[in-house]
N, C-alpha and C. Protein backbone atom coordinates (compact mmCIF):
# COMPACT_ATOMS: atom_id res chain seq x y z
N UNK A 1 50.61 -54.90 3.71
CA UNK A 1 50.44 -53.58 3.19
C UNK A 1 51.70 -52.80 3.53
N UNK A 2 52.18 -52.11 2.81
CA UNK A 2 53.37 -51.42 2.93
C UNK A 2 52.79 -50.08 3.22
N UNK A 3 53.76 -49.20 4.04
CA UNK A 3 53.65 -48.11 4.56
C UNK A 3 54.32 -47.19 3.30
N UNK A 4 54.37 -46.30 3.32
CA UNK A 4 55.21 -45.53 2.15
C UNK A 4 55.78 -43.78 3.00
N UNK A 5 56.92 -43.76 3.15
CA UNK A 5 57.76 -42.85 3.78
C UNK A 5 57.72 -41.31 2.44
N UNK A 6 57.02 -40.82 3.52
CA UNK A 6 57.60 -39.21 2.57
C UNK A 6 58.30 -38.23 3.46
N UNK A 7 59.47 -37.56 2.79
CA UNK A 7 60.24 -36.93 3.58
C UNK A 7 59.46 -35.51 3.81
N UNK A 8 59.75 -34.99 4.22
CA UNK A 8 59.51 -33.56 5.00
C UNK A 8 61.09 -32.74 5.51
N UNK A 9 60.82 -31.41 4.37
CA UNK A 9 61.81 -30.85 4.96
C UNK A 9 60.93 -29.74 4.87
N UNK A 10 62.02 -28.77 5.97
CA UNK A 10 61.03 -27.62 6.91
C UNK A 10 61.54 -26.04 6.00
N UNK A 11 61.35 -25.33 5.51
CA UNK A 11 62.25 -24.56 4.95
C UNK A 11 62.33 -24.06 5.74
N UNK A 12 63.32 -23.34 6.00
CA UNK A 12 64.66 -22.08 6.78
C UNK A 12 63.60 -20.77 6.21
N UNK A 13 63.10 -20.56 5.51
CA UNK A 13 62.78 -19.23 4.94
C UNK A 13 61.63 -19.54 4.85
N UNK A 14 60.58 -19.54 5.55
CA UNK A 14 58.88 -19.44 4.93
C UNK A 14 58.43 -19.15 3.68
N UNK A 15 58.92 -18.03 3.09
CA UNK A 15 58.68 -16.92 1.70
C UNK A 15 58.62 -18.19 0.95
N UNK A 16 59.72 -19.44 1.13
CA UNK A 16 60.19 -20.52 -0.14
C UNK A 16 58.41 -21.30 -0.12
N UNK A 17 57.69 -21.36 0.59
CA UNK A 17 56.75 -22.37 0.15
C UNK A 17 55.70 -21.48 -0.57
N UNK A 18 55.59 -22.28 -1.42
CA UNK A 18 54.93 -22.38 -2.57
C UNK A 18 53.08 -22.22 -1.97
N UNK A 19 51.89 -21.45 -2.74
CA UNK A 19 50.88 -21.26 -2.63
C UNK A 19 50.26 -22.83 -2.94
N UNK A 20 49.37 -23.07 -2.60
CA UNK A 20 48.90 -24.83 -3.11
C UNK A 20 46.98 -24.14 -3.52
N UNK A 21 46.24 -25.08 -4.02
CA UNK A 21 45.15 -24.26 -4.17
C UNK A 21 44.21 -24.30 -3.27
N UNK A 22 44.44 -24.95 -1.70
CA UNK A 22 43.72 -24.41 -0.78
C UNK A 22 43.85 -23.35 -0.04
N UNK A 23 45.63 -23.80 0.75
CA UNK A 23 46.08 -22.89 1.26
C UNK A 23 47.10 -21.75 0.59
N UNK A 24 47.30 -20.29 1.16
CA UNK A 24 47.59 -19.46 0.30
C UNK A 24 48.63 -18.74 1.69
N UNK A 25 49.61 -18.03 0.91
CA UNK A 25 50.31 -17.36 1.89
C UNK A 25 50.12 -15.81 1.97
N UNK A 26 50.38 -15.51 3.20
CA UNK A 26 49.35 -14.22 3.38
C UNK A 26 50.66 -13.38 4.31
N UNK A 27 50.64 -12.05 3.61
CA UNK A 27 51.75 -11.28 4.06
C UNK A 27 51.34 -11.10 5.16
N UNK A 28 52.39 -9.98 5.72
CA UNK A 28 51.91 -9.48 7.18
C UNK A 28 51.04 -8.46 6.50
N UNK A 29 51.32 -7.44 5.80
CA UNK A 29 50.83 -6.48 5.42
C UNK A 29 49.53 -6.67 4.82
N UNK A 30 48.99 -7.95 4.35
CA UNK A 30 47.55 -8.15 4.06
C UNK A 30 47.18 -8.20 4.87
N UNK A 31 47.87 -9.20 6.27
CA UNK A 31 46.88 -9.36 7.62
C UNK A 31 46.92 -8.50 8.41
N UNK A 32 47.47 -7.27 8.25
CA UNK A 32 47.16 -5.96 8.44
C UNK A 32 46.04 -5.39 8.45
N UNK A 33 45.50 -5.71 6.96
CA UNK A 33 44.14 -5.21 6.27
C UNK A 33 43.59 -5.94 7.21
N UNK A 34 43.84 -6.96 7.41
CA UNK A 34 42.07 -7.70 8.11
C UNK A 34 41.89 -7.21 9.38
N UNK A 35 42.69 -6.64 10.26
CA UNK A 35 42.53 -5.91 11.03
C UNK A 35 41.41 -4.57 11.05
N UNK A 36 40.67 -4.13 10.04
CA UNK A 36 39.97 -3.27 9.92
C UNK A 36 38.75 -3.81 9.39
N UNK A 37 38.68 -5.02 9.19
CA UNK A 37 37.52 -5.68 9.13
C UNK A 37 36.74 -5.82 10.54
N UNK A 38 35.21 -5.54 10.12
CA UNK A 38 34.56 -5.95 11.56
C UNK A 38 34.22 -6.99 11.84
N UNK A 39 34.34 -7.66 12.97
CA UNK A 39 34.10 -8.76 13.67
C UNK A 39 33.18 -9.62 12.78
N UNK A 40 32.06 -8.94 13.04
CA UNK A 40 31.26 -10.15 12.40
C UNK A 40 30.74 -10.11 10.96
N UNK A 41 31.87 -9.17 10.11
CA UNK A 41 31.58 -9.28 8.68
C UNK A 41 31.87 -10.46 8.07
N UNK A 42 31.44 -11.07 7.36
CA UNK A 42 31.16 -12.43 6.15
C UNK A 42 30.90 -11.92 4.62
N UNK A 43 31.61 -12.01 3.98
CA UNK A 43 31.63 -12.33 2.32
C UNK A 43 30.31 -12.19 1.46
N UNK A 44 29.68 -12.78 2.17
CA UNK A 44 28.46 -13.04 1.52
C UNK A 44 26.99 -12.52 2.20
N UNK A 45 27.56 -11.33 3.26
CA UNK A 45 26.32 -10.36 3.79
C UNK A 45 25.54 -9.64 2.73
N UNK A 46 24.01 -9.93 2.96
CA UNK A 46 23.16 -9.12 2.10
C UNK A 46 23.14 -7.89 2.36
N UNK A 47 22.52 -6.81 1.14
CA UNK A 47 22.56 -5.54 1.97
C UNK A 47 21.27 -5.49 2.85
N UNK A 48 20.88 -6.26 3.26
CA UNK A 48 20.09 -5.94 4.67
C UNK A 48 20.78 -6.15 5.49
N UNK A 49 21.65 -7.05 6.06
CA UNK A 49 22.07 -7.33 6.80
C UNK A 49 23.36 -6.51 7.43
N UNK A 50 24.41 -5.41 5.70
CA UNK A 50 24.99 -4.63 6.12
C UNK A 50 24.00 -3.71 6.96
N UNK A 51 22.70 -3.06 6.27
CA UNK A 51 21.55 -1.90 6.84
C UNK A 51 21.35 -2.00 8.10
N UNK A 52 21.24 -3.27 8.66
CA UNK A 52 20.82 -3.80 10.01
C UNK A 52 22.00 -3.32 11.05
N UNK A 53 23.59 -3.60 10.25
CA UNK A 53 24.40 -3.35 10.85
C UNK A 53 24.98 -2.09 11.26
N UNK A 54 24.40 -1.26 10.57
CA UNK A 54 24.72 0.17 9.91
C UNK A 54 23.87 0.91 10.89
N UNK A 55 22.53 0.46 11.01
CA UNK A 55 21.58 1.07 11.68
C UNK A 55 21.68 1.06 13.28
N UNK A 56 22.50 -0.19 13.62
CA UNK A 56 22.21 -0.63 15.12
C UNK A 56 23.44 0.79 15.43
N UNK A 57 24.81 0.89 14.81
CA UNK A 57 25.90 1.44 14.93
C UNK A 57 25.18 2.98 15.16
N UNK A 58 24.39 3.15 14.43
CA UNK A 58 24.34 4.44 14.19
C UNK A 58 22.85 4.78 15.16
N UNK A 59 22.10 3.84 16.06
CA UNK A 59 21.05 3.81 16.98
C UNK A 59 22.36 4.42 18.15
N UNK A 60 23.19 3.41 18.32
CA UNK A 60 23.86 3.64 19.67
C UNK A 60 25.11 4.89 19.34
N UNK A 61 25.15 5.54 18.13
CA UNK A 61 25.84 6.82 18.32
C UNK A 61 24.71 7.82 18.57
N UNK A 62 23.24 7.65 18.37
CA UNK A 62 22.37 8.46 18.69
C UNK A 62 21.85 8.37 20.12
N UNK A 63 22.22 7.56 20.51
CA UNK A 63 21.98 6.57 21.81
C UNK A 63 22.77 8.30 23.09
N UNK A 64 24.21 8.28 22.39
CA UNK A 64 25.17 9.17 22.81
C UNK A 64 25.04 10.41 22.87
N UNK A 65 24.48 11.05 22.08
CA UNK A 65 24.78 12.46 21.62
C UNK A 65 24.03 13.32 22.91
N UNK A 66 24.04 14.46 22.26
CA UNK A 66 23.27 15.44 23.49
C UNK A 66 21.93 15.47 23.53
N UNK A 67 21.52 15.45 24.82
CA UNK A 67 20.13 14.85 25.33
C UNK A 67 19.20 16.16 24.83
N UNK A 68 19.67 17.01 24.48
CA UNK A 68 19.01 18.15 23.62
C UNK A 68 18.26 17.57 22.63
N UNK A 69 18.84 16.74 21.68
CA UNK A 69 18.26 16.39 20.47
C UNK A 69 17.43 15.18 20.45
N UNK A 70 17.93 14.45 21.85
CA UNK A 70 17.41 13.22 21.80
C UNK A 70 16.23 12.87 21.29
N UNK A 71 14.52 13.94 21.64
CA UNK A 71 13.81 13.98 21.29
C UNK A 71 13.58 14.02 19.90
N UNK A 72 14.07 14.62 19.44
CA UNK A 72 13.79 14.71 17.35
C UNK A 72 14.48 13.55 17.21
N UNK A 73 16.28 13.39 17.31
CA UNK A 73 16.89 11.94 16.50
C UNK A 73 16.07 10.50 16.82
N UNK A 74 16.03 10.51 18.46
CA UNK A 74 15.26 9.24 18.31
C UNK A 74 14.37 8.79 17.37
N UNK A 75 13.05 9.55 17.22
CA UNK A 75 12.28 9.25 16.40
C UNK A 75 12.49 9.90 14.74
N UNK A 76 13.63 9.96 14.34
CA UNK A 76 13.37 10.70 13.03
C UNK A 76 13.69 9.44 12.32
N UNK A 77 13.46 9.30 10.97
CA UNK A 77 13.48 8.42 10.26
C UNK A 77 14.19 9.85 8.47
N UNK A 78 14.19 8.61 7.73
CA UNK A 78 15.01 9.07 6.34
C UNK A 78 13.87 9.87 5.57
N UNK A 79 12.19 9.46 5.54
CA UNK A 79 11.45 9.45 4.71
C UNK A 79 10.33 10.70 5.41
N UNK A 80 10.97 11.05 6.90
CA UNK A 80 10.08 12.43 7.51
C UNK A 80 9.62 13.59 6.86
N UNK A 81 8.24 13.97 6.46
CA UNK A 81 8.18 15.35 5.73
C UNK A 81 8.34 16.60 7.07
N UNK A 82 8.82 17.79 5.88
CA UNK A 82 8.82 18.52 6.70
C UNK A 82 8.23 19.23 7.72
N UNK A 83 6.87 18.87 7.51
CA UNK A 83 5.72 19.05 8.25
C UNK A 83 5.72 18.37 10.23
N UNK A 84 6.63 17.08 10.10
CA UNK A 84 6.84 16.31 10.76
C UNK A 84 7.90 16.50 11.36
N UNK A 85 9.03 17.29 10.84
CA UNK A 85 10.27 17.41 11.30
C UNK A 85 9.76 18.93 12.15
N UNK A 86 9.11 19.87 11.43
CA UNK A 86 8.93 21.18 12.42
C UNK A 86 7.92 20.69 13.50
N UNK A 87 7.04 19.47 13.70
CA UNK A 87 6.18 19.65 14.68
C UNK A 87 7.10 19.28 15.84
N UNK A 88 8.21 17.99 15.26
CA UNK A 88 9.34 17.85 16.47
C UNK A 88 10.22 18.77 16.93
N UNK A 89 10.63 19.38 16.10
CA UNK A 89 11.60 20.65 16.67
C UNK A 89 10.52 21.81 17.44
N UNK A 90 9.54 22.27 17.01
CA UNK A 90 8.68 22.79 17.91
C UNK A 90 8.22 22.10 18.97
N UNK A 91 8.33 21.34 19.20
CA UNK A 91 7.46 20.01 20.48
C UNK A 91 8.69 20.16 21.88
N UNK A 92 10.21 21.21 21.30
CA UNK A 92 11.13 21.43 22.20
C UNK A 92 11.16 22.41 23.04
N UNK A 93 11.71 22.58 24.35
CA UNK A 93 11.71 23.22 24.90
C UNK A 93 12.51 24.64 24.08
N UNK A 94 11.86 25.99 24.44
CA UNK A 94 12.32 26.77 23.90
C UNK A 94 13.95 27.07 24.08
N UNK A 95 14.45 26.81 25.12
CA UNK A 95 15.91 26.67 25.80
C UNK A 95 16.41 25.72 24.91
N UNK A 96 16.20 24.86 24.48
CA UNK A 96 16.58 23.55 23.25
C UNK A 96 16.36 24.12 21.53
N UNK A 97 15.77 24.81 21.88
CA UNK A 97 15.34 25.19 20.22
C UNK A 97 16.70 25.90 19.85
N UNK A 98 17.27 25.12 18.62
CA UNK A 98 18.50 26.19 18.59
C UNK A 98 18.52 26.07 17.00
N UNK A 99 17.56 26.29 16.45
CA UNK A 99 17.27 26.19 14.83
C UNK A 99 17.84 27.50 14.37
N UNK A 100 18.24 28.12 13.07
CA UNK A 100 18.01 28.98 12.97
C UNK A 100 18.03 29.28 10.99
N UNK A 101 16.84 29.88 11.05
CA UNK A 101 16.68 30.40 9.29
C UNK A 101 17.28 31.05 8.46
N UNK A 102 18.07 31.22 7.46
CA UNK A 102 18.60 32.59 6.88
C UNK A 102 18.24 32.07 5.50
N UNK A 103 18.01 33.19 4.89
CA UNK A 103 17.70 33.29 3.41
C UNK A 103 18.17 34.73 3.01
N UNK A 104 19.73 34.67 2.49
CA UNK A 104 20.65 35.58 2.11
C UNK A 104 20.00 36.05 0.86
N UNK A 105 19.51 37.32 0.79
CA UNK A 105 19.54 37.55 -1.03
C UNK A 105 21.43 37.99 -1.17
N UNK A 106 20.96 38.25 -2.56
CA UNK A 106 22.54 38.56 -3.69
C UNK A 106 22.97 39.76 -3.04
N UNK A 107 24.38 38.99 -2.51
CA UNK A 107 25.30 40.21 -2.23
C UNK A 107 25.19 40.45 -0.15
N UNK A 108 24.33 39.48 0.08
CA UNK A 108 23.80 39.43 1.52
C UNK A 108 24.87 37.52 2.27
N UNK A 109 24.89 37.71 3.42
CA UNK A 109 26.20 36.60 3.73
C UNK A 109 24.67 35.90 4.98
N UNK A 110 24.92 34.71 4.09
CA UNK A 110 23.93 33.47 5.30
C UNK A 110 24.50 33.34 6.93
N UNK A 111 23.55 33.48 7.76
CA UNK A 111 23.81 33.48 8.74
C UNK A 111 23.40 31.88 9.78
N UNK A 112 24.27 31.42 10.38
CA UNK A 112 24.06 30.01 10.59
C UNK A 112 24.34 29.72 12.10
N UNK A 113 24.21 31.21 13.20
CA UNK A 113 24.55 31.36 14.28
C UNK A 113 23.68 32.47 14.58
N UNK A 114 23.00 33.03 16.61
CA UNK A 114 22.77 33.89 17.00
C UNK A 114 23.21 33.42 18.19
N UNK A 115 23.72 34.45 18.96
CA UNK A 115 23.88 34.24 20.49
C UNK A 115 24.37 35.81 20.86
N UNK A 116 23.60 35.55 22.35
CA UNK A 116 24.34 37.10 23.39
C UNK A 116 25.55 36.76 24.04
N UNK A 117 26.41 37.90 23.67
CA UNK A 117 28.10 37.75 24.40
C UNK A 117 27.76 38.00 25.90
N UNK A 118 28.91 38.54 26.03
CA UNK A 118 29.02 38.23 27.95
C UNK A 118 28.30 39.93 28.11
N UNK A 119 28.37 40.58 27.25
CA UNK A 119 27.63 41.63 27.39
C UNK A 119 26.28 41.99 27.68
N UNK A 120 25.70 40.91 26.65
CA UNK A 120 24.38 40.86 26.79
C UNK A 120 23.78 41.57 25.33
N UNK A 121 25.09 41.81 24.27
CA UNK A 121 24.34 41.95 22.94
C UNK A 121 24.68 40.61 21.89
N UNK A 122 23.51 41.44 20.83
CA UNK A 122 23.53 39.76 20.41
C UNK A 122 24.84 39.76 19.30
N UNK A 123 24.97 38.71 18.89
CA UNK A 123 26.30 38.62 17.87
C UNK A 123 25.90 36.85 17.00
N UNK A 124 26.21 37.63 15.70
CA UNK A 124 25.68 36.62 14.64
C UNK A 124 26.95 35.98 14.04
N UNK A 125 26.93 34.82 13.93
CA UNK A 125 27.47 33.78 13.25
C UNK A 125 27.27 33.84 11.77
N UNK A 126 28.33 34.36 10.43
CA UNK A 126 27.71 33.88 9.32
C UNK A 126 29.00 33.89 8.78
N UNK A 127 28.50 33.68 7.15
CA UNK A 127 29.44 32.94 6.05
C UNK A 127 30.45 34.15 5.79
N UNK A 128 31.59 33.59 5.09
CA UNK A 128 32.09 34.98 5.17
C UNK A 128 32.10 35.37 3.41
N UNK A 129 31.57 34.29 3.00
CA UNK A 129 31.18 34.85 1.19
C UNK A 129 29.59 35.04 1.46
N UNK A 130 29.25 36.32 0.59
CA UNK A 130 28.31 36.67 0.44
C UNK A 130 27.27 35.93 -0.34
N UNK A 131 26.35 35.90 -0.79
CA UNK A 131 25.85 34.95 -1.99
C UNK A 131 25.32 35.67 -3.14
N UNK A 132 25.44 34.96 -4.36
CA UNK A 132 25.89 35.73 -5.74
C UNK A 132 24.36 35.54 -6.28
């Protein structure tokens, strides 16, 4: 049986080899991009599996936030009526309750803040367009 010799030369310049149809050449600047890919993303994730991923991310930024709210975010969900959302925000300590209502008529500016200055009067937070 004869052996059969194939040469191999190395190119000086990478850029020179040619794409083949497995392997493909990949700039720096594409493998850039993959850098902003997450770890354990795959091609062929269902959207449950993005949801799953989406949800855990967004459990442990709720995980974080201020222990004020903790009580309502933990348990709130997408599909809560409002009935359900005021029994949780009422279920807060009044010191936590920091809701606040405005219903501007025409020509009146929504207000989306109350608090007492160092004075001890109160001073309101609102829009600075009026509503038409």
């Amino acid at each position: 049986m004869a052996r059969e010799i194939t040469e191999v030369i190395v190119p000086s310049d990478l850029d020179a080899i040619p794409d083949g149809t497995t392997y493909k050449r990949m700039s720096s600047t594409e493998q850039t991009k993959l850098g902003t890919v997450e770890d354990s993303a795959t091609a062929d994730q269902t959207g449950g599996e993005i949801k799953t991923a989406y949800e855990a991310e967004a459990n442990a930024y709720t995980d974080t936030k201020d222990t004020k709210l903790t009580g309502v975010e933990a348990s709130a969900t997408a599909d809560q009526t409002g009935t359900e959302i005021q029994t949780a925000v009422l279920g807060l300590a009044d010191a936590d309750r920091v809701l606040v209502g405005s219903e501007p008529q025409s020509g009146e500016k929504k207000v989306y803040g109350v608090h007492l200055n160092a004075s001890g009067n109160i001073e309101l937070d609102n829009e600075d367009t009026a509503e038409s």
